[in-house]
PDB file of N, CA and C in Angstrom:
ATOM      1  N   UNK A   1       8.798   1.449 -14.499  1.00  0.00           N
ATOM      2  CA  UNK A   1       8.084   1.996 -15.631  1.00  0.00           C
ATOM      3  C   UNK A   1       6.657   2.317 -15.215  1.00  0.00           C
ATOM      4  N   UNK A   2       6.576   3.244 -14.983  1.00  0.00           N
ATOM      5  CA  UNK A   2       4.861   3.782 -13.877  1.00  0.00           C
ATOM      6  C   UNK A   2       4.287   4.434 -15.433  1.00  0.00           C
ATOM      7  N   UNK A   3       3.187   4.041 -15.950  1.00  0.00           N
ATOM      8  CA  UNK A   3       2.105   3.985 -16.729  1.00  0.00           C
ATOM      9  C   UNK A   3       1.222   5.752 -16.076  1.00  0.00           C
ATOM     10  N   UNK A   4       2.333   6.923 -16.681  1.00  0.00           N
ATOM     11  CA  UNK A   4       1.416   8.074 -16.052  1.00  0.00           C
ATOM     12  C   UNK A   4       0.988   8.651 -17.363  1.00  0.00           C
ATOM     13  N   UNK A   5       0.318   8.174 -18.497  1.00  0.00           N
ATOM     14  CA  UNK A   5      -0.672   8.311 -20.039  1.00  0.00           C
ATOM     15  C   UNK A   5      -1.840   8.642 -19.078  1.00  0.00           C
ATOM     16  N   UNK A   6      -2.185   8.222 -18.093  1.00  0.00           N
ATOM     17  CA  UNK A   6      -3.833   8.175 -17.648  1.00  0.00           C
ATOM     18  C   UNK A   6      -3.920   9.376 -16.226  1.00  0.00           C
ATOM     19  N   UNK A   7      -4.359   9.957 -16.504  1.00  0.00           N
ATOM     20  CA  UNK A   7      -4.966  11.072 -15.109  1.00  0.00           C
ATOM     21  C   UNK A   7      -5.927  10.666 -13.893  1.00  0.00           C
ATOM     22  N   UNK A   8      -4.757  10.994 -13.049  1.00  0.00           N
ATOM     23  CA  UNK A   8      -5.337  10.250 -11.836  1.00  0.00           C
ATOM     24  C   UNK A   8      -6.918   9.931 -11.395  1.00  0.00           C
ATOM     25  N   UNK A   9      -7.632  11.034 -12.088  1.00  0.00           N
ATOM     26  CA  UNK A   9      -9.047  11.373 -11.682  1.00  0.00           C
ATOM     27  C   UNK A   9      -9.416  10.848 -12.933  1.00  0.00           C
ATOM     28  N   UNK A  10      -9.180  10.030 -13.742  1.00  0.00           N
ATOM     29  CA  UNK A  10      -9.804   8.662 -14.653  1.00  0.00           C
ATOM     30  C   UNK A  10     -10.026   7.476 -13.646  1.00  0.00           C
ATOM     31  N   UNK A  11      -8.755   7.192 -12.588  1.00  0.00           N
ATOM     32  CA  UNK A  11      -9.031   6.193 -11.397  1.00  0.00           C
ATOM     33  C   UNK A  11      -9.478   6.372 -10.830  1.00  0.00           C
ATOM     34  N   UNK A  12     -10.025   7.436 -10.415  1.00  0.00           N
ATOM     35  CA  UNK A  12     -10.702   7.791  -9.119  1.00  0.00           C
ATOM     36  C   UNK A  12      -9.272   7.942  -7.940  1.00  0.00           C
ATOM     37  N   UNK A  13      -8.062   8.537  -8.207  1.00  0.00           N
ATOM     38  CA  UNK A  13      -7.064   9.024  -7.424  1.00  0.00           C
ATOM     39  C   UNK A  13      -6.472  10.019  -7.121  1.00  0.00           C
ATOM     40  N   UNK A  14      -7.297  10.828  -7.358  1.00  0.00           N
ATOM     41  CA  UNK A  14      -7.273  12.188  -7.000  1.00  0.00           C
ATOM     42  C   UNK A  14      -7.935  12.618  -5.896  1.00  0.00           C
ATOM     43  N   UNK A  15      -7.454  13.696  -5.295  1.00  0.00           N
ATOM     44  CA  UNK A  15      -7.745  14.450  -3.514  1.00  0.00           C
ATOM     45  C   UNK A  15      -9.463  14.958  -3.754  1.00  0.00           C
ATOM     46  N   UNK A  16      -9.674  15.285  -5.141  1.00  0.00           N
ATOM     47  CA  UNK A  16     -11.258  15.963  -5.241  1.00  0.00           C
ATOM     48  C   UNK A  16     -12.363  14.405  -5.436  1.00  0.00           C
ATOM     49  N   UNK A  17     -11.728  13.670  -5.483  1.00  0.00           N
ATOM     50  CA  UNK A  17     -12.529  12.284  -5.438  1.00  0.00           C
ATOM     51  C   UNK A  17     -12.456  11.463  -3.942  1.00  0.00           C
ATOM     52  N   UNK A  18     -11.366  11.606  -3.675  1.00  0.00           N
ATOM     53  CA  UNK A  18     -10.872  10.576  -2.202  1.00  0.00           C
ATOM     54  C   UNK A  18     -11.242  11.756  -1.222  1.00  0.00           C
ATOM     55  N   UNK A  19     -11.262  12.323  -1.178  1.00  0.00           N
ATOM     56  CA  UNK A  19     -11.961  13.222  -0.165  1.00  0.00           C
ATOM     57  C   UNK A  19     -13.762  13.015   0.332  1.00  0.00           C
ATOM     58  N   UNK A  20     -14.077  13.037  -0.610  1.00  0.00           N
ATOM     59  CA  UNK A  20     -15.562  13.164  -0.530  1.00  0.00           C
ATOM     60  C   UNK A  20     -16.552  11.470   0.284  1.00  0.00           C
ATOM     61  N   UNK A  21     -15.410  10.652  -0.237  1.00  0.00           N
ATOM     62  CA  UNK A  21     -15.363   9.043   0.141  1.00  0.00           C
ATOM     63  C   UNK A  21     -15.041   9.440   1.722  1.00  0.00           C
ATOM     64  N   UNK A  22     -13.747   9.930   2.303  1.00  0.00           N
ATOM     65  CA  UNK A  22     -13.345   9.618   3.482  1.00  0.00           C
ATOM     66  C   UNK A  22     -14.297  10.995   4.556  1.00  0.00           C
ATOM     67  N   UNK A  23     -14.999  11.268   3.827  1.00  0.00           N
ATOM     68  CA  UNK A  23     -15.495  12.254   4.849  1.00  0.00           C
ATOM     69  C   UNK A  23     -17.043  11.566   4.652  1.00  0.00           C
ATOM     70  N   UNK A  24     -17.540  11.313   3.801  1.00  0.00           N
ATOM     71  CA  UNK A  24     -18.533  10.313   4.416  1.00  0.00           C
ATOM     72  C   UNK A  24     -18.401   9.154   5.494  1.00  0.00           C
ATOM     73  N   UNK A  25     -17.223   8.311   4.941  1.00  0.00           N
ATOM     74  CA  UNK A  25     -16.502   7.370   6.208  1.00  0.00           C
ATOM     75  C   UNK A  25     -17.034   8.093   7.340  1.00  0.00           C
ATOM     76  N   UNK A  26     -16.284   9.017   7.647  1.00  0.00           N
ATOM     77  CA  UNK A  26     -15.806   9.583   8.800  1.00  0.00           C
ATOM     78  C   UNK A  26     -17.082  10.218   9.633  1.00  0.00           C
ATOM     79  N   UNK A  27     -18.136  10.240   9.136  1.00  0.00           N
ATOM     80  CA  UNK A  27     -19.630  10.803   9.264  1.00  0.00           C
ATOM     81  C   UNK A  27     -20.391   9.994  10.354  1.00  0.00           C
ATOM     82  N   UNK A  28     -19.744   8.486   9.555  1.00  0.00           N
ATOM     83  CA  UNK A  28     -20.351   7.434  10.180  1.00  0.00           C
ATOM     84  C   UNK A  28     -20.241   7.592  11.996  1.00  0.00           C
ATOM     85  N   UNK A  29     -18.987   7.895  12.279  1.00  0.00           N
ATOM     86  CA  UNK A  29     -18.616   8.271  14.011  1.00  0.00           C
ATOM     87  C   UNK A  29     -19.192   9.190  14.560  1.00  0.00           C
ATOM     88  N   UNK A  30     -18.579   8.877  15.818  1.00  0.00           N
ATOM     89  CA  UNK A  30     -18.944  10.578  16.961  1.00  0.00           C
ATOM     90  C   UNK A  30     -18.160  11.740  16.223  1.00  0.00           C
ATOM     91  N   UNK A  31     -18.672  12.504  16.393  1.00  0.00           N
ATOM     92  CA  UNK A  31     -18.227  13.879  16.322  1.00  0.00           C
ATOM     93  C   UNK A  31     -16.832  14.080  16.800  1.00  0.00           C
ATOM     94  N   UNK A  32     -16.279  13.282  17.751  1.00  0.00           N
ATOM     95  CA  UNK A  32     -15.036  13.365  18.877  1.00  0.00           C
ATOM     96  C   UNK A  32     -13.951  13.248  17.099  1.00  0.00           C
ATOM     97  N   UNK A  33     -14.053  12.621  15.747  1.00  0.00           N
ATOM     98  CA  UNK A  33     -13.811  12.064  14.837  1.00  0.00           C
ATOM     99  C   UNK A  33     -13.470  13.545  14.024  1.00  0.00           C
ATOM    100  N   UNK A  34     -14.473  14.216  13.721  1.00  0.00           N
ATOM    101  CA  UNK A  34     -13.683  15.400  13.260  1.00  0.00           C
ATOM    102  C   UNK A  34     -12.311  15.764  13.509  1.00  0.00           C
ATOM    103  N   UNK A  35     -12.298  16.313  14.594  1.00  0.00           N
ATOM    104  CA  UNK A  35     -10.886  16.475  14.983  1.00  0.00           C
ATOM    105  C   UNK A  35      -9.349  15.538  14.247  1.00  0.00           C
ATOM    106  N   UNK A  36      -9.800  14.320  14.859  1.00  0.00           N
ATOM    107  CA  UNK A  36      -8.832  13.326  13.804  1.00  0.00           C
ATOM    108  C   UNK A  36      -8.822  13.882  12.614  1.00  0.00           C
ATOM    109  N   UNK A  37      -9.550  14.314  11.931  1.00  0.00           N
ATOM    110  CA  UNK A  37      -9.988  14.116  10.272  1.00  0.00           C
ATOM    111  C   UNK A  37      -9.718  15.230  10.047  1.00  0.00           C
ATOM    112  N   UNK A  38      -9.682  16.493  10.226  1.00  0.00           N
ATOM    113  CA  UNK A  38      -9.176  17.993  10.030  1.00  0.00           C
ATOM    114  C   UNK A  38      -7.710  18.242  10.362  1.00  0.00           C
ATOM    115  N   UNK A  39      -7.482  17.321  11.949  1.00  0.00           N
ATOM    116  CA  UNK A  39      -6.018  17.864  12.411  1.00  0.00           C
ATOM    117  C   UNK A  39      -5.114  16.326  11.463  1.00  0.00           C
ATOM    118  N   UNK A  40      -5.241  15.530  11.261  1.00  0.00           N
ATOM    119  CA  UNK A  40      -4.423  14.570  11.264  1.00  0.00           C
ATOM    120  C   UNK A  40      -4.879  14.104   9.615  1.00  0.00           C
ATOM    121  N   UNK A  41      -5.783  13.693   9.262  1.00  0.00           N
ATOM    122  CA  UNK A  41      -6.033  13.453   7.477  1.00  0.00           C
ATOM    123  C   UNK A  41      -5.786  13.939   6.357  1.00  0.00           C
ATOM    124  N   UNK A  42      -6.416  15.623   6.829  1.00  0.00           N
ATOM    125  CA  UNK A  42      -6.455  16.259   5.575  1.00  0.00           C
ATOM    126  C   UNK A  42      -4.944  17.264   5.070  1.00  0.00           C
ATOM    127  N   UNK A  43      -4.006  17.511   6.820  1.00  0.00           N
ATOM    128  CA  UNK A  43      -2.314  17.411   6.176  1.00  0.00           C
ATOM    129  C   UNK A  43      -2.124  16.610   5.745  1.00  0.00           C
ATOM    130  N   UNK A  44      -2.517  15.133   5.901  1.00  0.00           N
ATOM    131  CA  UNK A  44      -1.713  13.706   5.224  1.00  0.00           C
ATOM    132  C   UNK A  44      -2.554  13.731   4.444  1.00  0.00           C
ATOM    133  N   UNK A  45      -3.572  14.272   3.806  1.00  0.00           N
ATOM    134  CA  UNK A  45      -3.570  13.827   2.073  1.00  0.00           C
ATOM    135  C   UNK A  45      -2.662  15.146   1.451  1.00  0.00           C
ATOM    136  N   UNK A  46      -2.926  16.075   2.243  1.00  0.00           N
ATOM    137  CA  UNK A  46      -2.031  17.571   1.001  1.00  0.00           C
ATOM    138  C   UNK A  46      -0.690  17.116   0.529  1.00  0.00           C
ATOM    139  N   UNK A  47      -0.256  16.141   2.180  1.00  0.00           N
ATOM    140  CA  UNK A  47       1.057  16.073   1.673  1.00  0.00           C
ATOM    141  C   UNK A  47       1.676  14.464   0.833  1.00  0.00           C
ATOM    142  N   UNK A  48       0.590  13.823   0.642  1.00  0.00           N
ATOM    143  CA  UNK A  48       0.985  13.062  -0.150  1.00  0.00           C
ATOM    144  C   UNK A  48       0.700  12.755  -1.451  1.00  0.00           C
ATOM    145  N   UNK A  49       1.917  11.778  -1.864  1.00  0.00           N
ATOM    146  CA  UNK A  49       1.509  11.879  -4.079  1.00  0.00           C
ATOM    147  C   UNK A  49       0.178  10.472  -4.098  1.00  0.00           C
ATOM    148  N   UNK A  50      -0.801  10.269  -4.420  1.00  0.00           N
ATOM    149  CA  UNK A  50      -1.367   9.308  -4.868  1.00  0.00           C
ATOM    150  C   UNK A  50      -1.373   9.038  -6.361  1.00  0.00           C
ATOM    151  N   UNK A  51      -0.977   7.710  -6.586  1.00  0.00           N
ATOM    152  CA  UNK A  51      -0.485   7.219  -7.979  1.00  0.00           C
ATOM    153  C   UNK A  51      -0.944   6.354  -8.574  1.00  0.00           C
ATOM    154  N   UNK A  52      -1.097   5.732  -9.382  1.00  0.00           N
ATOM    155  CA  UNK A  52      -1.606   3.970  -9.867  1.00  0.00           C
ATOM    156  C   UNK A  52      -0.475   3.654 -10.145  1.00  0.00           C
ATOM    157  N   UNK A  53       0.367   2.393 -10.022  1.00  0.00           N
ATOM    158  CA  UNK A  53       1.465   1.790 -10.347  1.00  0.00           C
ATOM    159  C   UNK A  53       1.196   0.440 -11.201  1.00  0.00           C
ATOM    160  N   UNK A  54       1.850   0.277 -12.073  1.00  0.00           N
ATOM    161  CA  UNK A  54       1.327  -1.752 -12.532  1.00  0.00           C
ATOM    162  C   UNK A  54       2.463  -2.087 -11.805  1.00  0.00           C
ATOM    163  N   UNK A  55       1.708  -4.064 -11.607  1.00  0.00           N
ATOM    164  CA  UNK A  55       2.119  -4.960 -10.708  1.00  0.00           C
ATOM    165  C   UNK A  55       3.720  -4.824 -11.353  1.00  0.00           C
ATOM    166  N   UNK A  56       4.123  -4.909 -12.049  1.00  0.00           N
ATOM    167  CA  UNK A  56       5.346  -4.813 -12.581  1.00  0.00           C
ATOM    168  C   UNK A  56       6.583  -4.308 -12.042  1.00  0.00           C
ATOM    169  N   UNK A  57       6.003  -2.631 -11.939  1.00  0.00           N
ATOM    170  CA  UNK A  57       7.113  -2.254 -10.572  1.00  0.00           C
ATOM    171  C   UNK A  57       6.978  -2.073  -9.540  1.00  0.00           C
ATOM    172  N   UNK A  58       5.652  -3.051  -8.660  1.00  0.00           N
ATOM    173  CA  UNK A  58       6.218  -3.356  -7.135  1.00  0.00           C
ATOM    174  C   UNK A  58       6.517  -4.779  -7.139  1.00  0.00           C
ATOM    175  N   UNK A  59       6.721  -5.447  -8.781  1.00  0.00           N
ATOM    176  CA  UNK A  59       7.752  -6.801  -7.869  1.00  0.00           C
ATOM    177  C   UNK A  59       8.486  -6.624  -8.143  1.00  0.00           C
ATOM    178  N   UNK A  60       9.450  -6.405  -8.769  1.00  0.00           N
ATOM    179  CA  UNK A  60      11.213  -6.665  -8.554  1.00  0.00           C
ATOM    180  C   UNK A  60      11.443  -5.702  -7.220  1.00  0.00           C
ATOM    181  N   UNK A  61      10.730  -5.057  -6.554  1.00  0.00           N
ATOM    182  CA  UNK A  61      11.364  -4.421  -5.400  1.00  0.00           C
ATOM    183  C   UNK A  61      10.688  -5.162  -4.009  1.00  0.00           C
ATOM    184  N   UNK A  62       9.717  -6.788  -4.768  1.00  0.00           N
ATOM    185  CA  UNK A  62       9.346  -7.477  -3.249  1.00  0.00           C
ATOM    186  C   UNK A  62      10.256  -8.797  -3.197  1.00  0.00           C
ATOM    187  N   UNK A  63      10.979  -8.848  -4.293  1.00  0.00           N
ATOM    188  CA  UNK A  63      11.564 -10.039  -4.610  1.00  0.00           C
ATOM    189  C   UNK A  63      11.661 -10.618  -5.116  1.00  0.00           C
ATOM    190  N   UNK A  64      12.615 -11.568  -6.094  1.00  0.00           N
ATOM    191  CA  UNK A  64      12.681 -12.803  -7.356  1.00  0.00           C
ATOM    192  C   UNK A  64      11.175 -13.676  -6.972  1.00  0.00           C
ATOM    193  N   UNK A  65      11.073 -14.166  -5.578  1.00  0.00           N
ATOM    194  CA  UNK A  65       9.980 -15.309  -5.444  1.00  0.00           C
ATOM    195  C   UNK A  65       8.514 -14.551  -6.223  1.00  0.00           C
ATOM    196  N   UNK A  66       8.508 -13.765  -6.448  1.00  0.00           N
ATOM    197  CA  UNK A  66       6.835 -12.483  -6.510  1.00  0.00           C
ATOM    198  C   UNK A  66       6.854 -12.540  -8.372  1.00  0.00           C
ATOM    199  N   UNK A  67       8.473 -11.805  -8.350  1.00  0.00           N
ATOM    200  CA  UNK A  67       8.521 -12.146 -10.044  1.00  0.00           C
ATOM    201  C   UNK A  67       8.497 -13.132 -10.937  1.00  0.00           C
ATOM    202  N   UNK A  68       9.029 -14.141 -10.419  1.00  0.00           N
ATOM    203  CA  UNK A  68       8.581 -15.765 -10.872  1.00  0.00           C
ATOM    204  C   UNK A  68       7.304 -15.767 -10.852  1.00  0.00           C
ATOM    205  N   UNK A  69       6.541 -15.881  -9.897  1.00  0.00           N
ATOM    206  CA  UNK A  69       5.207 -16.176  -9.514  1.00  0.00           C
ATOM    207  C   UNK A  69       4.235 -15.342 -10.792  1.00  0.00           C
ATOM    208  N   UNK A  70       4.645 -14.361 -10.406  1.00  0.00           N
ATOM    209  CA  UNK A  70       3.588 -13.105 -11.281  1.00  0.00           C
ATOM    210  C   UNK A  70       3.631 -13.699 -12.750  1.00  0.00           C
ATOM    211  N   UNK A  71       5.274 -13.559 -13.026  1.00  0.00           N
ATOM    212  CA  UNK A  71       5.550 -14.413 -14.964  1.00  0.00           C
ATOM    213  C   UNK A  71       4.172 -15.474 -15.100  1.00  0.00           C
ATOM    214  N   UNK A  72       4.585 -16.811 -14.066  1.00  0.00           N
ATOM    215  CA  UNK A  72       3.644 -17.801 -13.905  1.00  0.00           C
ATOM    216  C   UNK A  72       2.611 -17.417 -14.286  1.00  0.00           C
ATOM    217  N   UNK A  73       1.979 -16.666 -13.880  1.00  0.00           N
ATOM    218  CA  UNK A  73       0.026 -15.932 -13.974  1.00  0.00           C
ATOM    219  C   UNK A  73       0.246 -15.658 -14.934  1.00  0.00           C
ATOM    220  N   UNK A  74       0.928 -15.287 -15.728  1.00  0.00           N
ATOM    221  CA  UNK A  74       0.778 -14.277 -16.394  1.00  0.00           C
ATOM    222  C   UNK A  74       0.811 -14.803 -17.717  1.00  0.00           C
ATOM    223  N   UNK A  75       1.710 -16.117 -18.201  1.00  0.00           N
ATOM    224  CA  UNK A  75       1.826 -17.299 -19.307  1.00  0.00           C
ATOM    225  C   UNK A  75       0.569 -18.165 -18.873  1.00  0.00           C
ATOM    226  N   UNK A  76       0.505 -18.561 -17.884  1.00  0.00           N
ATOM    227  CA  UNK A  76      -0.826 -19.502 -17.616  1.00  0.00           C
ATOM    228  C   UNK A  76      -2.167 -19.003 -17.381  1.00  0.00           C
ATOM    229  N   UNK A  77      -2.430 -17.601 -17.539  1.00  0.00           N
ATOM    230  CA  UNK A  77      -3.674 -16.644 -17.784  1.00  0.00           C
ATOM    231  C   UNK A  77      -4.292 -16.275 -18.598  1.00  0.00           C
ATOM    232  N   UNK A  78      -3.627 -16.337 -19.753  1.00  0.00           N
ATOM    233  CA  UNK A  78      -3.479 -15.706 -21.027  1.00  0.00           C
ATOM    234  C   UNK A  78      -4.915 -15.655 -21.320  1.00  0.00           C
ATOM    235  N   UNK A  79      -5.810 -15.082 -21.980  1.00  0.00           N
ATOM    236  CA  UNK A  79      -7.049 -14.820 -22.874  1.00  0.00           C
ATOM    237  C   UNK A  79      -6.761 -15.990 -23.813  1.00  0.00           C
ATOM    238  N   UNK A  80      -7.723 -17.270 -23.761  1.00  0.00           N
ATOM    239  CA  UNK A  80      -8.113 -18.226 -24.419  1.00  0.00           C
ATOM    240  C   UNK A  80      -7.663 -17.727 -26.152  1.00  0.00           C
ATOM    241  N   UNK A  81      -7.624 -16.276 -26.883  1.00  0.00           N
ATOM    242  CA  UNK A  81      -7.437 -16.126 -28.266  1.00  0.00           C
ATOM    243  C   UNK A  81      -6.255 -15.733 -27.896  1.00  0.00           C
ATOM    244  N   UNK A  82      -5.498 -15.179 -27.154  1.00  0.00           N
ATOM    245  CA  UNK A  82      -4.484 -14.863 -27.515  1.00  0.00           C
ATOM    246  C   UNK A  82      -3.221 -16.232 -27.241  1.00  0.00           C
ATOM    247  N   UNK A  83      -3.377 -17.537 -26.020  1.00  0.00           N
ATOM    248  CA  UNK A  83      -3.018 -18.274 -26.529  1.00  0.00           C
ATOM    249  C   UNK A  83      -3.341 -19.187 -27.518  1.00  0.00           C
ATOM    250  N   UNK A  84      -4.380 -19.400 -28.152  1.00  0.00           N
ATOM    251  CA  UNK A  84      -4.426 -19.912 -29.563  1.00  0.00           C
ATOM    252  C   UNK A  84      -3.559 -18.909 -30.692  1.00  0.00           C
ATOM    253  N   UNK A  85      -3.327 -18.059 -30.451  1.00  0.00           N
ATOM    254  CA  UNK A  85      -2.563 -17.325 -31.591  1.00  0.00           C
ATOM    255  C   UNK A  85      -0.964 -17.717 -31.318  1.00  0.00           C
ATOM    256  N   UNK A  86      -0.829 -17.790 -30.234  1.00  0.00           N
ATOM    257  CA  UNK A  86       1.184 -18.244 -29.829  1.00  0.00           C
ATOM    258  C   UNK A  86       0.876 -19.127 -30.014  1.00  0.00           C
ATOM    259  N   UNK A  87       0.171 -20.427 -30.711  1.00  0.00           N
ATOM    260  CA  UNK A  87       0.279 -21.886 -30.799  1.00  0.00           C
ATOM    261  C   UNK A  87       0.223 -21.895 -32.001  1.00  0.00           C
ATOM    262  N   UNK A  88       0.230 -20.801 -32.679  1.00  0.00           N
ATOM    263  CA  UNK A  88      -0.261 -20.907 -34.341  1.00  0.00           C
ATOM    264  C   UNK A  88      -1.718 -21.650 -34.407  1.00  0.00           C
ATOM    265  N   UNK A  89      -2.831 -21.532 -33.870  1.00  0.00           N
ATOM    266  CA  UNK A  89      -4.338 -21.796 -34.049  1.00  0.00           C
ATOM    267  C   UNK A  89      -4.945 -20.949 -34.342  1.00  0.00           C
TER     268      UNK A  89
END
């Protein structure tokens, strides 16, 4: 169940945002670094999807031990009002 209500470039996950980040990165080096970053980066961002996912659906695909765990956090985390409200308080 991937949560796509929100536009990537609300996260900051979009190619006109992550671009501007990795080419400053990339500033930081020698010049020898361009090359990497023109021949090898900027096909691998055209060609890939960047997404936001909730924790939700990457655990049942890391394993029962992750989904237990996560439940755990997730009953024993709760916002101080919202478990006073499941206790009837």
């Amino acid at each position: 169940m991937t949560n796509t209500s929100t536009p990537n470039h609300f996260w900051g996950l979009d190619e006109a945002t992550i671009l501007p980040h990795c080419e400053n990165r990339i500033n930081v080096y020698d010049e020898g670094e361009d090359k990497w970053f023109n021949g090898r980066f900027l096909p691998t961002l055209e060609l890939m999807t960047i997404d936001a996912l909730p924790w939700e659906d990457l655990l049942a695909p890391a394993g029962p031990a992750y989904l237990a765990f996560y439940q755990h956090c997730v009953q024993f985390n709760q916002p101080h009002s919202v478990a006073l409200a499941k206790n009837g308080l």
